[in-house]
N, C-alpha and C. Protein backbone atom coordinates (compact mmCIF):
# COMPACT_ATOMS: atom_id res chain seq x y z
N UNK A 1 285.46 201.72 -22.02
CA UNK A 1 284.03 201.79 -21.75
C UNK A 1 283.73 203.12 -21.06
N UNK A 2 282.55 203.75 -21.65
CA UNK A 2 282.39 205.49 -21.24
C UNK A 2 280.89 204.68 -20.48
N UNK A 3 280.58 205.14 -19.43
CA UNK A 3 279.35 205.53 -18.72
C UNK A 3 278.53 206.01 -18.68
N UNK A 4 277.43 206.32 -19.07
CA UNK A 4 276.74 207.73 -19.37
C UNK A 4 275.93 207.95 -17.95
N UNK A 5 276.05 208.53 -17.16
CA UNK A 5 275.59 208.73 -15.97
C UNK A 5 274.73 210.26 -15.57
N UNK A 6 273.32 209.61 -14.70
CA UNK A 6 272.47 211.12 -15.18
C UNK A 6 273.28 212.38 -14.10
N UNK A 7 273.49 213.27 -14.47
CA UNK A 7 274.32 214.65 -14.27
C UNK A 7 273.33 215.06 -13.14
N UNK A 8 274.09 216.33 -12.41
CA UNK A 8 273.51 217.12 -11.55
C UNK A 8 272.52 217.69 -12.46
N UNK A 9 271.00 217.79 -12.39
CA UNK A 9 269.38 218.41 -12.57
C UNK A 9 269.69 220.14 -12.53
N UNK A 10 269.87 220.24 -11.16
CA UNK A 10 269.45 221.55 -10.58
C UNK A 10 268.94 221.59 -9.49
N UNK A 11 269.23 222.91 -8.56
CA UNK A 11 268.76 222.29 -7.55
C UNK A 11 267.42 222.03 -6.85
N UNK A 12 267.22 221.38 -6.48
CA UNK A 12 265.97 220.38 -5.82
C UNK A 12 265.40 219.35 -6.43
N UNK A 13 266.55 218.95 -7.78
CA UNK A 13 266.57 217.66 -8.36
C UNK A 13 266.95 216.64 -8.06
N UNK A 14 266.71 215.49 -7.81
CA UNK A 14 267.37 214.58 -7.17
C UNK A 14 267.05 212.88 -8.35
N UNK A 15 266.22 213.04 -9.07
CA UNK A 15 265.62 212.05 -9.45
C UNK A 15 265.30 212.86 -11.50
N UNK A 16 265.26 211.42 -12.07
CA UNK A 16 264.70 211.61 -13.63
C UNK A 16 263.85 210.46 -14.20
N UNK A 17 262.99 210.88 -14.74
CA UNK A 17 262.13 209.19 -15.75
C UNK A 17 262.30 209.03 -16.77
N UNK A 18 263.01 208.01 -17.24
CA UNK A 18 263.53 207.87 -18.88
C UNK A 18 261.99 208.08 -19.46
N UNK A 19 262.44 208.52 -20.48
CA UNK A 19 261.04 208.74 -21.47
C UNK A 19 261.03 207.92 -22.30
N UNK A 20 262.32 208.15 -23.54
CA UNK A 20 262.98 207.66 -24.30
C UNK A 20 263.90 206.93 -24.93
N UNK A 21 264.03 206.72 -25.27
CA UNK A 21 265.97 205.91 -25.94
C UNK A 21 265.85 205.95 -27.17
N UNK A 22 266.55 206.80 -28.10
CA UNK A 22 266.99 206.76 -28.86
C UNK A 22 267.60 206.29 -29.90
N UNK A 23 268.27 204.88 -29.32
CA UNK A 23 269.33 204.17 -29.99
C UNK A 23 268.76 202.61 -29.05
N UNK A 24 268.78 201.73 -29.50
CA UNK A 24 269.32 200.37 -28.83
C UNK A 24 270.13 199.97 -28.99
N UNK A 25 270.55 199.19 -27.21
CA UNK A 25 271.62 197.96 -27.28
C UNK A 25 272.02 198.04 -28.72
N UNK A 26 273.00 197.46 -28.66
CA UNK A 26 274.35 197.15 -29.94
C UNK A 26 274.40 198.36 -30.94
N UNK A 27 273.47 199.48 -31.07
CA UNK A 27 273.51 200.15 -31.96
C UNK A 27 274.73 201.15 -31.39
N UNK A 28 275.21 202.02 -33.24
CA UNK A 28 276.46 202.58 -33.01
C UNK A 28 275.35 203.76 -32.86
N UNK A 29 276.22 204.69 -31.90
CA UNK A 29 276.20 206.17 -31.66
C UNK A 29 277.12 207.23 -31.59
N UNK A 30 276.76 208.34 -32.21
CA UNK A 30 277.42 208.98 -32.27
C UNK A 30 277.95 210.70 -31.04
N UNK A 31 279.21 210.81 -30.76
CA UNK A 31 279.17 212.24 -29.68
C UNK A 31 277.83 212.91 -30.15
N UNK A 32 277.58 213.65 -29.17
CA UNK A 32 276.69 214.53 -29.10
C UNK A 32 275.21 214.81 -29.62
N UNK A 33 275.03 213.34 -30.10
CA UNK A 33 273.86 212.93 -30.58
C UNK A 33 272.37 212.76 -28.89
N UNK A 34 271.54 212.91 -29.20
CA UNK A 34 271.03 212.68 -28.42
C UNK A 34 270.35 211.04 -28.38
N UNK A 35 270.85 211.05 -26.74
CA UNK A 35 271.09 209.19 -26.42
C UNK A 35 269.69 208.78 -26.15
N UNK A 36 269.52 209.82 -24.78
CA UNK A 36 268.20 209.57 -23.96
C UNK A 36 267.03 210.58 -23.49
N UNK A 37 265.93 210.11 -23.68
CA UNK A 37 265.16 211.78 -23.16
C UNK A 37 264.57 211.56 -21.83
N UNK A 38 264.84 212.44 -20.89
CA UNK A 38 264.79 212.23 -19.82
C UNK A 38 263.59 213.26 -18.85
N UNK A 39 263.09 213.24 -18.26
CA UNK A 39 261.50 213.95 -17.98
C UNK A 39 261.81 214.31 -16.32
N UNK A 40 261.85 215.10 -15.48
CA UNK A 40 261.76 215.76 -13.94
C UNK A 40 260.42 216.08 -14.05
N UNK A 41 260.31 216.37 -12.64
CA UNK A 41 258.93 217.54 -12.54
C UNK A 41 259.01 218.96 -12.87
N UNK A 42 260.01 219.67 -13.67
CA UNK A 42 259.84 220.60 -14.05
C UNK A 42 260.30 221.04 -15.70
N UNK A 43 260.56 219.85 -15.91
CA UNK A 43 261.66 219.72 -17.23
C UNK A 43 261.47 218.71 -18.10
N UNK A 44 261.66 218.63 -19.59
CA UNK A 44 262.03 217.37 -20.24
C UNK A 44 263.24 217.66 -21.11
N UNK A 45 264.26 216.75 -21.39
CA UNK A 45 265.10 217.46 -21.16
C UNK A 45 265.91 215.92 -22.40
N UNK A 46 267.18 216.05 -23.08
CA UNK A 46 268.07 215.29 -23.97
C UNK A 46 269.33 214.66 -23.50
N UNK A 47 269.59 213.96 -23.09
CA UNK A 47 271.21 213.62 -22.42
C UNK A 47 271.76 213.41 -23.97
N UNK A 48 272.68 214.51 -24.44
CA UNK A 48 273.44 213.59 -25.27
C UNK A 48 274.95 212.66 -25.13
N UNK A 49 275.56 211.41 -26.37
CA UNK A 49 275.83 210.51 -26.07
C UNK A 49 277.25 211.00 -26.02
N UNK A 50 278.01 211.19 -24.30
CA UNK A 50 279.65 211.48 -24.48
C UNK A 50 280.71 211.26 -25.34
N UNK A 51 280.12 210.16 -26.27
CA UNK A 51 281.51 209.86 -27.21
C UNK A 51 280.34 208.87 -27.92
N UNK A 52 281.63 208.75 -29.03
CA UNK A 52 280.53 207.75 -30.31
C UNK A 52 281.04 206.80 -30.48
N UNK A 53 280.25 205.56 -30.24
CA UNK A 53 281.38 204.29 -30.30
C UNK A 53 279.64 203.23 -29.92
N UNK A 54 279.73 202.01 -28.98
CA UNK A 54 278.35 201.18 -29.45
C UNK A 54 277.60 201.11 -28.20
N UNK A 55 276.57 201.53 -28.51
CA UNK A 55 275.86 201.37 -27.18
C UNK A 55 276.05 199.89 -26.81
N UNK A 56 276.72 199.53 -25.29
CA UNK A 56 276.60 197.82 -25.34
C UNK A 56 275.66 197.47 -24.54
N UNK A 57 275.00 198.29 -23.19
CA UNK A 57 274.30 198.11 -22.08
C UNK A 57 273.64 199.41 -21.43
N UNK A 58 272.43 199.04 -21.45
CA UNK A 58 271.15 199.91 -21.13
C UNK A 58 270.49 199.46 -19.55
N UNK A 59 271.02 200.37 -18.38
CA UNK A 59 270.62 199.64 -17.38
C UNK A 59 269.32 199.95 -16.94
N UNK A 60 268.56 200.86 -17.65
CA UNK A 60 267.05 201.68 -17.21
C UNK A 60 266.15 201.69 -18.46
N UNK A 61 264.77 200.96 -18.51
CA UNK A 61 264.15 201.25 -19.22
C UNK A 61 262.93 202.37 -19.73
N UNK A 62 262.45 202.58 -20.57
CA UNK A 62 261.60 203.69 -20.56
C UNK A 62 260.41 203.99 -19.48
N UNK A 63 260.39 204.50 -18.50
CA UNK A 63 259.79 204.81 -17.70
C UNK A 63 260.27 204.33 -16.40
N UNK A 64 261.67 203.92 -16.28
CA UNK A 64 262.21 203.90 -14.89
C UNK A 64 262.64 205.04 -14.30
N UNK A 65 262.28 205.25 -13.22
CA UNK A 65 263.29 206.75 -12.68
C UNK A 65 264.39 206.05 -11.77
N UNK A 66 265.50 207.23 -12.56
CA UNK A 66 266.63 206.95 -12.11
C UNK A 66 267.44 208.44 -11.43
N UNK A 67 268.47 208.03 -10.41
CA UNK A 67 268.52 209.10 -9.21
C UNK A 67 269.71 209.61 -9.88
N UNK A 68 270.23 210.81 -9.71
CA UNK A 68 271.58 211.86 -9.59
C UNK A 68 272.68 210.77 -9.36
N UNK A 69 273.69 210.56 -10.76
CA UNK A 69 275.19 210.03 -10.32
C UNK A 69 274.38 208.32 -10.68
N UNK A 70 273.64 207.80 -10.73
CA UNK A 70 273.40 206.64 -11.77
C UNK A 70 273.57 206.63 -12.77
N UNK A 71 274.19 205.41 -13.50
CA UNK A 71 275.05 204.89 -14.67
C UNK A 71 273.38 204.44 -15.65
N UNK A 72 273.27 205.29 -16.32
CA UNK A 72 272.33 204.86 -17.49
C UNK A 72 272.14 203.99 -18.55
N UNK A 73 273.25 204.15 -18.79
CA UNK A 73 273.71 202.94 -20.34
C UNK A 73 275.60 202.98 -19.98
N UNK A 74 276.22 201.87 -20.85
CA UNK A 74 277.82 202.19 -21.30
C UNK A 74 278.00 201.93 -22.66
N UNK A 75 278.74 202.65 -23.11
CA UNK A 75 279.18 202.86 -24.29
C UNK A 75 280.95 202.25 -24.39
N UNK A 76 280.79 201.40 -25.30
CA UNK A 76 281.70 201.04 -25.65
C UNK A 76 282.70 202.04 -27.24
N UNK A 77 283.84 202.95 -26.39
CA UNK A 77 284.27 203.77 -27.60
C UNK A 77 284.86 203.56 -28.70
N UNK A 78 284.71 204.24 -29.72
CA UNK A 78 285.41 203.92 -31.19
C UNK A 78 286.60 204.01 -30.80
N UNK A 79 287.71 203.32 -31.40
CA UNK A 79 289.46 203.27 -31.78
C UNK A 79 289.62 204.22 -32.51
């Protein structure tokens, strides 16, 4: 199970608001696809998906803000 967790912003970022999702629960995804779109106050911006295998769990919905080093979704990886 891979994590997708929102990354260091930049600095005087501390926080992001899902915009988007790309993919749902159970759906397969692929590396470097873009997972989630994610919105700051200075930015909108693509997380793409670390590895390709099934999205199993989405812990933020579109328009939650979520902080620096929170677990966004997990991905369950391909064999």
């Amino acid at each position: 199970m891979i994590k997708v967790v929102l990354p260091e912003l930049g600095e005087g970022i501390d926080k992001a608001t899902v915009s988007y999702w790309y993919y749902q629960k159970t759906e397969k995804v692929k590396e470097k696809n873009d997972l989630v779109e994610l919105t700051t106050d200075k930015a909108t911006f693509n997380l793409p998906s670390p590895c390709s295998g099934r999205l199993i769990e989405i812990f933020f919905s579109e328009g939650d803000t979520v902080n620096i080093g929170e677990t966004l979704a997990v991905i369950e990886e391909e064999a």
